[in-house]
N, C-alpha and C. Protein backbone atom coordinates (compact mmCIF):
# COMPACT_ATOMS: atom_id res chain seq x y z
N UNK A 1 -117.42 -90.12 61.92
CA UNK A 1 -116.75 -89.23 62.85
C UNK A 1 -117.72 -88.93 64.00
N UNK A 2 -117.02 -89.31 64.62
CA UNK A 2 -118.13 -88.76 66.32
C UNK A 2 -118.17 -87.85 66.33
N UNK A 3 -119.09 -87.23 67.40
CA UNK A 3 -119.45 -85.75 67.66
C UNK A 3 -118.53 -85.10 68.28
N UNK A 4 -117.12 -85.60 69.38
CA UNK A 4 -116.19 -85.30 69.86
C UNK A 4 -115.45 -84.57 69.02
N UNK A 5 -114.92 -85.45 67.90
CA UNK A 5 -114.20 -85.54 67.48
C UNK A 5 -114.25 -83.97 66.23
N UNK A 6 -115.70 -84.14 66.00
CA UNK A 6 -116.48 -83.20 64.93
C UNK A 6 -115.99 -81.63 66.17
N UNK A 7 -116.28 -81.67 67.42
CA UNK A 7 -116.35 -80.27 67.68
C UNK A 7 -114.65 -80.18 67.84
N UNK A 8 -113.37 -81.15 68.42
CA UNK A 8 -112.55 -80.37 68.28
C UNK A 8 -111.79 -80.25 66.89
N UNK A 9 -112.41 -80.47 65.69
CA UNK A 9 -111.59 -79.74 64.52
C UNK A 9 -112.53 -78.63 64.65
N UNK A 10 -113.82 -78.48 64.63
CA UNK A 10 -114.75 -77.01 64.59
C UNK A 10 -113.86 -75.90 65.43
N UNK A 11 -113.57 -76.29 66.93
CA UNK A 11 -113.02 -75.61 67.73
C UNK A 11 -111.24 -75.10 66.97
N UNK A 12 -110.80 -76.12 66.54
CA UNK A 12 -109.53 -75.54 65.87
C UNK A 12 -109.74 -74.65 64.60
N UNK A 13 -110.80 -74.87 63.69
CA UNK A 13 -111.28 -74.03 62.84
C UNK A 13 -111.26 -72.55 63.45
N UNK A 14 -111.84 -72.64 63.97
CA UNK A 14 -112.72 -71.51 64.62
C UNK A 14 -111.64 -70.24 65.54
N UNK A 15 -110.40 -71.25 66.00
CA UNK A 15 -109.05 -70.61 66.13
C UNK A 15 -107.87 -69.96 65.31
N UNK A 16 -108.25 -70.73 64.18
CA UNK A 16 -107.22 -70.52 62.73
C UNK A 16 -107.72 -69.21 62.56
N UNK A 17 -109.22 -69.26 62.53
CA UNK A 17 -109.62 -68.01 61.68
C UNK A 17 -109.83 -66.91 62.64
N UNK A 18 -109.95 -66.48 64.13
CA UNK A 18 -109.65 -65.65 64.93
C UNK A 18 -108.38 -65.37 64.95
N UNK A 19 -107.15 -66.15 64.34
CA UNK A 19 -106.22 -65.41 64.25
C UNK A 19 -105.67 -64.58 62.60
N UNK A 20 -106.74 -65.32 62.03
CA UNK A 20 -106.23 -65.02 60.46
C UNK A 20 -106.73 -63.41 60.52
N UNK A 21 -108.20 -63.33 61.47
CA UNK A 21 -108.86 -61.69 61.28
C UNK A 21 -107.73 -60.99 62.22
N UNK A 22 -107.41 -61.31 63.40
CA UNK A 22 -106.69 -60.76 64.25
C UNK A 22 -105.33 -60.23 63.41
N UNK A 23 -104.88 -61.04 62.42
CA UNK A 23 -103.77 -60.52 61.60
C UNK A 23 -104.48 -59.55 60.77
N UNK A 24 -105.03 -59.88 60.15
CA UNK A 24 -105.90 -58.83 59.03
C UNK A 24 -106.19 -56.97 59.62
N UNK A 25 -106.63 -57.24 61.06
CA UNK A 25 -107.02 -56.23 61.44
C UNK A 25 -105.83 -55.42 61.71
N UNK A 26 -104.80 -56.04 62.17
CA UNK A 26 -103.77 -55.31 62.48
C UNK A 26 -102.75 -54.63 61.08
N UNK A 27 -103.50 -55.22 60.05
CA UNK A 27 -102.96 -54.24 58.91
C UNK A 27 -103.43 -53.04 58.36
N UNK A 28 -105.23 -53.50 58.74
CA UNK A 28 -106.01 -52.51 58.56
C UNK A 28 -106.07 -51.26 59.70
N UNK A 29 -105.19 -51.44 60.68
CA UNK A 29 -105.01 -50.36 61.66
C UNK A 29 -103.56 -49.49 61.41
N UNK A 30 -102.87 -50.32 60.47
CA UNK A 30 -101.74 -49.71 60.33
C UNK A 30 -102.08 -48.51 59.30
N UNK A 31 -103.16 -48.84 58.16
CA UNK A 31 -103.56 -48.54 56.94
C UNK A 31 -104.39 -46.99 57.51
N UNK A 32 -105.01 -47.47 58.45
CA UNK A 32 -105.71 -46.63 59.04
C UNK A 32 -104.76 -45.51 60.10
N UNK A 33 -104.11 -45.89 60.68
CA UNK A 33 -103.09 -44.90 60.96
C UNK A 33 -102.07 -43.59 60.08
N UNK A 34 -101.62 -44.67 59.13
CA UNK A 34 -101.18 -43.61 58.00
C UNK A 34 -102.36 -42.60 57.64
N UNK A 35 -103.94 -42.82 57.42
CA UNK A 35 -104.48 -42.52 56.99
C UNK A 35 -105.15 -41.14 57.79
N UNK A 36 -105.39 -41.80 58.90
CA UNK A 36 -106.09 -40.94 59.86
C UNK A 36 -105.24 -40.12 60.95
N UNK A 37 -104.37 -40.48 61.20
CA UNK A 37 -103.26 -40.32 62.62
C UNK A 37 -102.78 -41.36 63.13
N UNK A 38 -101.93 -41.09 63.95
CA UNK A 38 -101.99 -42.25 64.86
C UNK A 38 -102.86 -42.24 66.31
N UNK A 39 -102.80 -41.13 66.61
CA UNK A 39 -103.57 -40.62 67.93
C UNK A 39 -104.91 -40.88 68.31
N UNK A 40 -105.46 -40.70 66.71
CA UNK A 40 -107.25 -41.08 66.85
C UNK A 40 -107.53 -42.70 66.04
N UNK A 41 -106.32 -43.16 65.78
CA UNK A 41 -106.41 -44.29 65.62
C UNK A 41 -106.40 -45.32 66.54
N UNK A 42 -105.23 -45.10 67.49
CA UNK A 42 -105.22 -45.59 68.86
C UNK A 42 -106.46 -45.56 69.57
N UNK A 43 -107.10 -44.15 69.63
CA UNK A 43 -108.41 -44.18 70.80
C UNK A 43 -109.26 -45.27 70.03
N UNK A 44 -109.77 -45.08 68.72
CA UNK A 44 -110.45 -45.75 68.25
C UNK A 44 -110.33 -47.51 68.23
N UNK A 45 -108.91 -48.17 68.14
CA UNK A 45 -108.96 -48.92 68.57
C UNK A 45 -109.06 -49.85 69.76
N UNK A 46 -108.76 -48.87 70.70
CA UNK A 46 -108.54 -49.02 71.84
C UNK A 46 -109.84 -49.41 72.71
N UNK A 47 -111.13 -48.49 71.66
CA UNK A 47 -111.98 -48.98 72.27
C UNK A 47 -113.16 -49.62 71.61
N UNK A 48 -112.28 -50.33 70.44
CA UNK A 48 -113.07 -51.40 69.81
C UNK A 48 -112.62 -52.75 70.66
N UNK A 49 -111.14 -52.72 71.26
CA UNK A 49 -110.42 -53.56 71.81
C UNK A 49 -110.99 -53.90 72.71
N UNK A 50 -111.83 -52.56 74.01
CA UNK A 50 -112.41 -52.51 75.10
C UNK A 50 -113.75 -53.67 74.48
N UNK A 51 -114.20 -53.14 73.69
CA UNK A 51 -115.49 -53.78 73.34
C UNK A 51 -115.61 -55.66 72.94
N UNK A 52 -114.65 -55.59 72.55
CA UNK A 52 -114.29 -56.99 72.08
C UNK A 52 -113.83 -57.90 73.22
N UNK A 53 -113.59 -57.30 74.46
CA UNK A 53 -113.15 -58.25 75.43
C UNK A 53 -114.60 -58.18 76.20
N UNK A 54 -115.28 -56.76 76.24
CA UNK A 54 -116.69 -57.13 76.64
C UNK A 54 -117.65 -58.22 76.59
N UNK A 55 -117.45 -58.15 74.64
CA UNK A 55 -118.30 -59.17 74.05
C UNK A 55 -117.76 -60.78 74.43
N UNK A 56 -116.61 -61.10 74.54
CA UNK A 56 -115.95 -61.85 75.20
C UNK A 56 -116.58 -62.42 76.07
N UNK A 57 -116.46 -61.43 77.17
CA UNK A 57 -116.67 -61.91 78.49
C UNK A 57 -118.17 -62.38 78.96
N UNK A 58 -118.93 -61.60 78.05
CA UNK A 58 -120.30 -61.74 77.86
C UNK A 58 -120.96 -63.02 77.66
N UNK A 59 -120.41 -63.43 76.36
CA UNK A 59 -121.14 -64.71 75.76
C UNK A 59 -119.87 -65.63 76.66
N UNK A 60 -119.04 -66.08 77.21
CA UNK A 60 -118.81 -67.04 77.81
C UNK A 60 -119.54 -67.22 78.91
N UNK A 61 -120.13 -65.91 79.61
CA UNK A 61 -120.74 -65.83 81.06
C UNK A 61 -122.39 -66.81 80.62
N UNK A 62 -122.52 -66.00 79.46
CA UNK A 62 -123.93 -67.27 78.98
C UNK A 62 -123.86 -67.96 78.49
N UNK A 63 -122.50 -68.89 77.72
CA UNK A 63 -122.32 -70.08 77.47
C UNK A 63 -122.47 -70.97 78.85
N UNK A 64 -121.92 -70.40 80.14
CA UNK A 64 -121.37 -71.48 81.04
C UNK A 64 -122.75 -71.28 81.86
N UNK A 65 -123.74 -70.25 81.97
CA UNK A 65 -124.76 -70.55 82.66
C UNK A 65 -125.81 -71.01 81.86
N UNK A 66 -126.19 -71.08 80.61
CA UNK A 66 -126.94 -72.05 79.29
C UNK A 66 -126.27 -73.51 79.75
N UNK A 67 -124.89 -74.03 79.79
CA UNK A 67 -124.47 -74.98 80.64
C UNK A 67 -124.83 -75.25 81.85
N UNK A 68 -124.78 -74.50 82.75
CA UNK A 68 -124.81 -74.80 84.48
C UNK A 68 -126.68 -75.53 84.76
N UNK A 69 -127.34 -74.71 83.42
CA UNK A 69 -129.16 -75.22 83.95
C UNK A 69 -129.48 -75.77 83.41
């Protein structure tokens, strides 16, 4: 197996399971709502949500400049 070939099943891996947590979490917020409120569940997610698009935006900005040099 070539190396091509090796990163796009890694890359589809790696999608399966960002959505398998992405499901997961959204049960554990429901769990957590009953539990806690809904009100301070929302803020709280809201700004784990904030954070996660941070981290996002972050490591692609130094994937593509680790690329660019």
């Amino acid at each position: 197996m070539d190396d091509d070939a090796l990163q796009a099943r890694l890359r589809g891996i790696e999608r399966r399971q960002n959505l398998l947590l992405a499901l997961v979490v959204v049960l554990y917020l429901v769990a957590a709502a009953e539990l806690f409120g809904y009100w301070i569940t929302t803020v709280v997610a809201t700004a784990l949500a904030l954070l996660g698009v941070a981290y996002v935006v972050v490591s692609r900005r130094r994937r593509r400049d680790a690329v660019g040099t």
